[in-house]
Protein backbone atom coordinates (compact mmCIF):
# COMPACT_ATOMS: atom_id res chain seq x y z
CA UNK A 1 69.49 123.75 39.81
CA UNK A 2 67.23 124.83 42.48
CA UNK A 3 65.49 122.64 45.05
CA UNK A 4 62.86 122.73 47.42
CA UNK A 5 63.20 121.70 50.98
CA UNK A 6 60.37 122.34 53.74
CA UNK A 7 59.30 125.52 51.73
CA UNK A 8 62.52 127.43 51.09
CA UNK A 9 64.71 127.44 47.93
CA UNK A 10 68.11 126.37 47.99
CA UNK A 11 70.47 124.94 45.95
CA UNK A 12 69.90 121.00 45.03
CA UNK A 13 73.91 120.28 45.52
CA UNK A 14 74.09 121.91 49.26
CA UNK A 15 74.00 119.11 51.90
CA UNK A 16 70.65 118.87 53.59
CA UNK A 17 70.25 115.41 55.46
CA UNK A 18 71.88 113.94 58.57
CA UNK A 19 72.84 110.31 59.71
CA UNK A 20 69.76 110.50 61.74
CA UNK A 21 67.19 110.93 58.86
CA UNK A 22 64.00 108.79 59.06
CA UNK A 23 63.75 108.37 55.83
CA UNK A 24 67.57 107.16 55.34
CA UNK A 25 67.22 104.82 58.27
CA UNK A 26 64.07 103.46 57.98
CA UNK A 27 62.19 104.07 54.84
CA UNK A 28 60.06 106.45 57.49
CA UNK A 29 57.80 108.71 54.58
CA UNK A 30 56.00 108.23 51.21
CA UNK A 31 56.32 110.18 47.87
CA UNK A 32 54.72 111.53 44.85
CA UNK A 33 55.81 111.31 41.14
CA UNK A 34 54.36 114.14 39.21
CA UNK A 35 54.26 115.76 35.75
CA UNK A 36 53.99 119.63 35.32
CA UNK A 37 53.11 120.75 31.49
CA UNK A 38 53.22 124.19 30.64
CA UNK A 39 53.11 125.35 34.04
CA UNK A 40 50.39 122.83 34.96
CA UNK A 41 50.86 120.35 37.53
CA UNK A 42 48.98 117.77 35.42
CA UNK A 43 46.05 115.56 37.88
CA UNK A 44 46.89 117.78 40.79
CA UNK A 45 43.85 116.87 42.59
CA UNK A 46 44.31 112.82 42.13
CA UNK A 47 48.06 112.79 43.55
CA UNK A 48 47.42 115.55 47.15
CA UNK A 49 44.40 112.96 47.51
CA UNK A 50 46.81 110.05 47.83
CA UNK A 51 49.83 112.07 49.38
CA UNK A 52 47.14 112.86 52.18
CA UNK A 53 45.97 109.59 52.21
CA UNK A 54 49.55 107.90 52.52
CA UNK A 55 50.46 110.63 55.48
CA UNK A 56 47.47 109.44 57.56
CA UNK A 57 47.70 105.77 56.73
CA UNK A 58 51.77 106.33 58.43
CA UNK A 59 50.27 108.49 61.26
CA UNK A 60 51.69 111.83 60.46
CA UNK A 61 50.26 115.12 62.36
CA UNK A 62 49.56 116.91 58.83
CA UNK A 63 50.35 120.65 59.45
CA UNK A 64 47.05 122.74 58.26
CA UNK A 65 49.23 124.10 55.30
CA UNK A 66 49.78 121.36 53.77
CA UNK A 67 47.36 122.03 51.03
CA UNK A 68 47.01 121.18 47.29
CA UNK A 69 47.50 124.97 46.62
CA UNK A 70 50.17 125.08 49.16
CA UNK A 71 52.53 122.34 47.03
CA UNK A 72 51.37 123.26 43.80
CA UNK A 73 52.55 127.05 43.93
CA UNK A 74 55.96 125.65 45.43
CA UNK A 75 56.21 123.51 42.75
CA UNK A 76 55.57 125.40 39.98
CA UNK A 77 57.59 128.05 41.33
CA UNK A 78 60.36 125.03 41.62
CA UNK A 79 60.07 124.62 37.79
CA UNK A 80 59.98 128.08 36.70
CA UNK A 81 63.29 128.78 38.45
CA UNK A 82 64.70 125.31 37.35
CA UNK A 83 63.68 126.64 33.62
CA UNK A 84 61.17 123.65 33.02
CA UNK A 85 57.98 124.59 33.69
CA UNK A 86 57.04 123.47 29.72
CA UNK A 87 57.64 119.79 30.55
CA UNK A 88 59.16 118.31 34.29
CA UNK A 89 59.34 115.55 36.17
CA UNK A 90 58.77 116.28 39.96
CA UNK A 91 59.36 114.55 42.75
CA UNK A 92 58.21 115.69 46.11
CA UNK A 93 59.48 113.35 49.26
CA UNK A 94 57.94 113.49 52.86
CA UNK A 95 59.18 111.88 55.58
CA UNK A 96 59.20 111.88 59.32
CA UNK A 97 61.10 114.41 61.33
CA UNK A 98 62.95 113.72 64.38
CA UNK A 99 65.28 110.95 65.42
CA UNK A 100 64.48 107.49 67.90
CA UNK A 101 64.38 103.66 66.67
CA UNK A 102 61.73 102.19 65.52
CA UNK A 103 59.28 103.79 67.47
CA UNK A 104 59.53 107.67 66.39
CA UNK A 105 59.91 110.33 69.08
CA UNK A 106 57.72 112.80 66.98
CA UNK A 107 55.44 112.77 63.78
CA UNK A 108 56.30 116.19 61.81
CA UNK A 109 56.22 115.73 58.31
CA UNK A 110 59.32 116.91 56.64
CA UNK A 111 59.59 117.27 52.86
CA UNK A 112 61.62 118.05 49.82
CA UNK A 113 60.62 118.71 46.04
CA UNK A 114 62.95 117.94 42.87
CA UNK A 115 62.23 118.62 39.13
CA UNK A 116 63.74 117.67 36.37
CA UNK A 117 63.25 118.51 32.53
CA UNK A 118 61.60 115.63 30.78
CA UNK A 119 61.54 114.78 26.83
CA UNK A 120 58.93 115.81 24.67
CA UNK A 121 58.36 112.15 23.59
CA UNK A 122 57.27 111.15 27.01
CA UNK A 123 53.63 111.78 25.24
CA UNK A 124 53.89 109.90 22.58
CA UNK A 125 52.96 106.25 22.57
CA UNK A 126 55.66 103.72 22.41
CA UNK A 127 56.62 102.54 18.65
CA UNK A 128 57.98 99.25 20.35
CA UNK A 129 55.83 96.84 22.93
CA UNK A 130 57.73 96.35 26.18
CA UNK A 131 58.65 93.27 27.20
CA UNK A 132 57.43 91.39 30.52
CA UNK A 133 59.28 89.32 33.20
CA UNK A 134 58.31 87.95 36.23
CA UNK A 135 60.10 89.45 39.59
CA UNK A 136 60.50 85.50 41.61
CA UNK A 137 61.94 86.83 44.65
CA UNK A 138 59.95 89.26 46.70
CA UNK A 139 55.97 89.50 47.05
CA UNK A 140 53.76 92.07 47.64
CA UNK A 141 51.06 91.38 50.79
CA UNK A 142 47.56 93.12 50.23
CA UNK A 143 47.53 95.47 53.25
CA UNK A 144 47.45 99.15 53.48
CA UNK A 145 50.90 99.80 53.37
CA UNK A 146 51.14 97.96 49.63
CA UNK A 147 49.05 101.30 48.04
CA UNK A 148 51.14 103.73 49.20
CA UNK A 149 54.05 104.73 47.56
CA UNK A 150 56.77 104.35 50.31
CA UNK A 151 60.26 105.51 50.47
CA UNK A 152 60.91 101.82 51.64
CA UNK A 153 61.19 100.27 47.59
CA UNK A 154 63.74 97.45 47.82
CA UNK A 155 60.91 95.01 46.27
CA UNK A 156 61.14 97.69 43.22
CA UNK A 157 64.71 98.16 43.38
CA UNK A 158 65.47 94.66 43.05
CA UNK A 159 62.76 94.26 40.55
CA UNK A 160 64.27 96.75 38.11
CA UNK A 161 67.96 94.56 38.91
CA UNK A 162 66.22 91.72 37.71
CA UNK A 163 64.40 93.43 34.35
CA UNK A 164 67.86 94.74 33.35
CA UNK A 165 69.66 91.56 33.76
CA UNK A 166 67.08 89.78 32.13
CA UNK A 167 66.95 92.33 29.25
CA UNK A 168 62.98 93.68 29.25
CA UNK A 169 61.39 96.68 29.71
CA UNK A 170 59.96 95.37 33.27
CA UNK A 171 59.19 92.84 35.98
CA UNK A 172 55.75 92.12 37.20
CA UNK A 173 55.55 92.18 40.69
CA UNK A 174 52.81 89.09 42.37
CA UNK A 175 51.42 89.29 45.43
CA UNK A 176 50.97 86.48 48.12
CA UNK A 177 48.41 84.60 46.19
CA UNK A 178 50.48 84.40 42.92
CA UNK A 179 48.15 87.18 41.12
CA UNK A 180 49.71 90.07 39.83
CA UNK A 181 49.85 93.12 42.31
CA UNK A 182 52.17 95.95 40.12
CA UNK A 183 55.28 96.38 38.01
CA UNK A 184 58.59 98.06 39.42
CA UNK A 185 56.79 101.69 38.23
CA UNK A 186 53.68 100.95 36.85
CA UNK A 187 49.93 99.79 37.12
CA UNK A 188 49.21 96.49 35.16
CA UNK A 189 45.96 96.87 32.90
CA UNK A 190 44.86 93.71 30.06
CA UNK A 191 42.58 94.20 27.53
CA UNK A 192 40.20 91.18 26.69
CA UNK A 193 37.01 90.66 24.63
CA UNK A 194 36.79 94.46 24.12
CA UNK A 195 36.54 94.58 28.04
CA UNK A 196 39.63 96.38 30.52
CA UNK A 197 40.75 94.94 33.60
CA UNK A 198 42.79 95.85 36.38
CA UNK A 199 44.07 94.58 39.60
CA UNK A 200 41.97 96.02 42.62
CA UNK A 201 44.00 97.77 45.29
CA UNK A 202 43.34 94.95 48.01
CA UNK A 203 45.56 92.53 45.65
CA UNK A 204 48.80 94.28 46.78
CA UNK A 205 49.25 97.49 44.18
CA UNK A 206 50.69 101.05 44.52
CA UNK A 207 47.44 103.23 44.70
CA UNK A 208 48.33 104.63 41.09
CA UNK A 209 47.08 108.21 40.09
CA UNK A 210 47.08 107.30 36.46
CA UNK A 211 45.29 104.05 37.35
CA UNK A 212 42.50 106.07 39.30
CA UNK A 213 42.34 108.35 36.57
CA UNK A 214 41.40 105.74 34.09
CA UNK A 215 38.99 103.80 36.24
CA UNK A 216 36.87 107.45 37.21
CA UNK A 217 37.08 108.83 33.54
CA UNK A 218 34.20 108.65 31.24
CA UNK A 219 36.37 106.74 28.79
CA UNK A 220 34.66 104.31 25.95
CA UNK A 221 35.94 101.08 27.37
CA UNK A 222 34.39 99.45 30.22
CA UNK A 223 37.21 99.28 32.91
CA UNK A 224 36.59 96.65 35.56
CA UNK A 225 38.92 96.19 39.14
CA UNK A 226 39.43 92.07 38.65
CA UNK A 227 41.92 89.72 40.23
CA UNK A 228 44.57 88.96 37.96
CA UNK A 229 46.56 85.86 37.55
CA UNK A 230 49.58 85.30 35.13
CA UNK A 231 47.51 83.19 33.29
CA UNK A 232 45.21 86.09 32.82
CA UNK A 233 48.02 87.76 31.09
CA UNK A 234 49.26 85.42 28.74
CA UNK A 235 45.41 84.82 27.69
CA UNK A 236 45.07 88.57 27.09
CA UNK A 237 44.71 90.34 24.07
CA UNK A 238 46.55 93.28 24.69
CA UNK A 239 48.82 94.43 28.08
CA UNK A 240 49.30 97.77 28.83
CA UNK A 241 51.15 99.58 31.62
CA UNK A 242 50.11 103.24 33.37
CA UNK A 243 52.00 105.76 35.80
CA UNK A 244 51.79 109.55 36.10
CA UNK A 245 55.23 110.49 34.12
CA UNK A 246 54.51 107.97 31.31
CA UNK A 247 50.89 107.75 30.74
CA UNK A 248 50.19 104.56 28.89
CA UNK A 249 52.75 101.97 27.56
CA UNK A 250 51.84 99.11 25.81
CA UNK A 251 53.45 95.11 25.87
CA UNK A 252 54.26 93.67 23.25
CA UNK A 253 55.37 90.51 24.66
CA UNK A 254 55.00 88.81 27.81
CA UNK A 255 56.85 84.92 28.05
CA UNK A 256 55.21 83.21 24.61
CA UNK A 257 52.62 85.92 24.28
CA UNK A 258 52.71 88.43 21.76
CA UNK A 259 49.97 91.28 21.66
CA UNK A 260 48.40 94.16 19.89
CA UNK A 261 48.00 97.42 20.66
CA UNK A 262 44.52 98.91 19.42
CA UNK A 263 43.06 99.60 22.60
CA UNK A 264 45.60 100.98 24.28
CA UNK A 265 46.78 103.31 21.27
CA UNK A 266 43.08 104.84 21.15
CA UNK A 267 43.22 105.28 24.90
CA UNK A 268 46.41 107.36 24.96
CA UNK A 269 44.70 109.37 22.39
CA UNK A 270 41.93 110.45 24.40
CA UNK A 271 44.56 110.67 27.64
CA UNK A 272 46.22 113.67 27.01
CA UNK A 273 43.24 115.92 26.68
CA UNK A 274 41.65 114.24 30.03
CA UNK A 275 44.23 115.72 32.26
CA UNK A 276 43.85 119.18 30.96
């Protein structure tokens, strides 16, 4: 397998990083989580708007190449060679060149791209609801840093520890208030009264591109950005979950909830031929 790193091709099990990496030592960078179908890089526009957005909200100096065309050709070209291009994961890493503490001696955006084949039943809606836990031991504060999608993740790493040992699908991470910011890799969306509601980006979530796909697509719900407390989900009548790789996932139980899945089994039906 084949591997991308700052535009040339090499081989993904050749040693590439040093001691002194920013991203290793600090977190120092942001990524992107992609899907490429049929050699389509699927909401292409949606995820270089927020990996541009994330590199000026960390103060990089953003060389003029780095362009949507310039990371979708690499990319594509990444999953041709890899022989995946009809279904891949990809994951393309930036972080900050150069060495120094805390405070950075330079602001060069390095980066590396990964893909992976992915399962043809990554489209299809899960036969099972997921099951919900909340994370109790790390919060997420409603700045700008909580929307971007940092190579610092420990609040999702140990949020996935905790899912596993508890046995669900995934833990709901709240922010400082108590409301519900994001799961360890998803959006939170509830369904009530035939309405759709989402946390808005100031209560602590990743800046999803399946999220901001739903909320800007002429879909035949009416999707509202709304504070959500836990309460909120237990009185819900459906949960479901979004992020680029799997779409939509519905809950089928959160604590002594249970919940249908109507809406969000329509809405992955119209998904799909959105993104094309």
């Amino acid at each position: 397998m084949q591997l991308c790193y700052n535009g040339r091709f090499i081989a993904s099990d050749k040693p590439l990083l040093t001691v002194d990496n920013r991203s290793f030592r600090y977190g120092d960078g942001c990524f992107e989580t992609m899907k490429v179908y049929q050699g389509q890089l699927l909401l292409a526009d949606l995820h270089f708007e927020r990996l541009i957005a994330s590199l000026h909200i960390l103060h990089f100096h953003i060389p003029p190449h780095f362009t949507k065309d310039y990371f979708t050709g690499l990319i594509i070209q990444l999953c041709r060679t890899n022989g995946v291009s009809d279904l891949a994961r990809v994951r393309l890493t930036v972080w900050r060149a150069g060495t120094g503490l805390y405070d950075p001696v330079e602001h060069t955006p390095h980066f590396l791209i990964q893909s992976w084949e992915l399962p043809e039943h990554i489209f299809e809606l899960n036969s099972t609801g997921l099951s919900l836990q909340v994370f109790p031991d790390a919060v997420k504060t409603g700045d700008k840093l909580s929307n971007v999608k940092s190579n610092n993740c420990l609040p999702y790493v140990l949020a996935a520890m905790y899912a596993r040992q508890h046995q669900v699908a995934e833990a709901i991470l709240l922010n400082q208030y108590g409301r519900v910011a994001d799961t360890t890799v998803a959006n939170v969306f509830i369904v009530k009264d035939g309405e759709v509601f989402t946390p808005p980006l100031t209560e602590g979530c990743v800046c999803g591109v399946m999220r901001k796909h739903l909320l800007t697509t002429d879909f035949p719900f009416k999707m509202t950005e709304q504070p959500l407390s836990v309460r909120d989900l237990q009185s819900a009548d459906e949960i479901f979950l979004t992020n680029a790789i799997y779409g939509i996932r519905w809950v089928g139980a959160f604590r002594d909830a249970s919940y249908s899945n109507a809406t969000s089994a329509i809405l992955h039906d119209l998904l799909f031929e959105s993104m094309l």
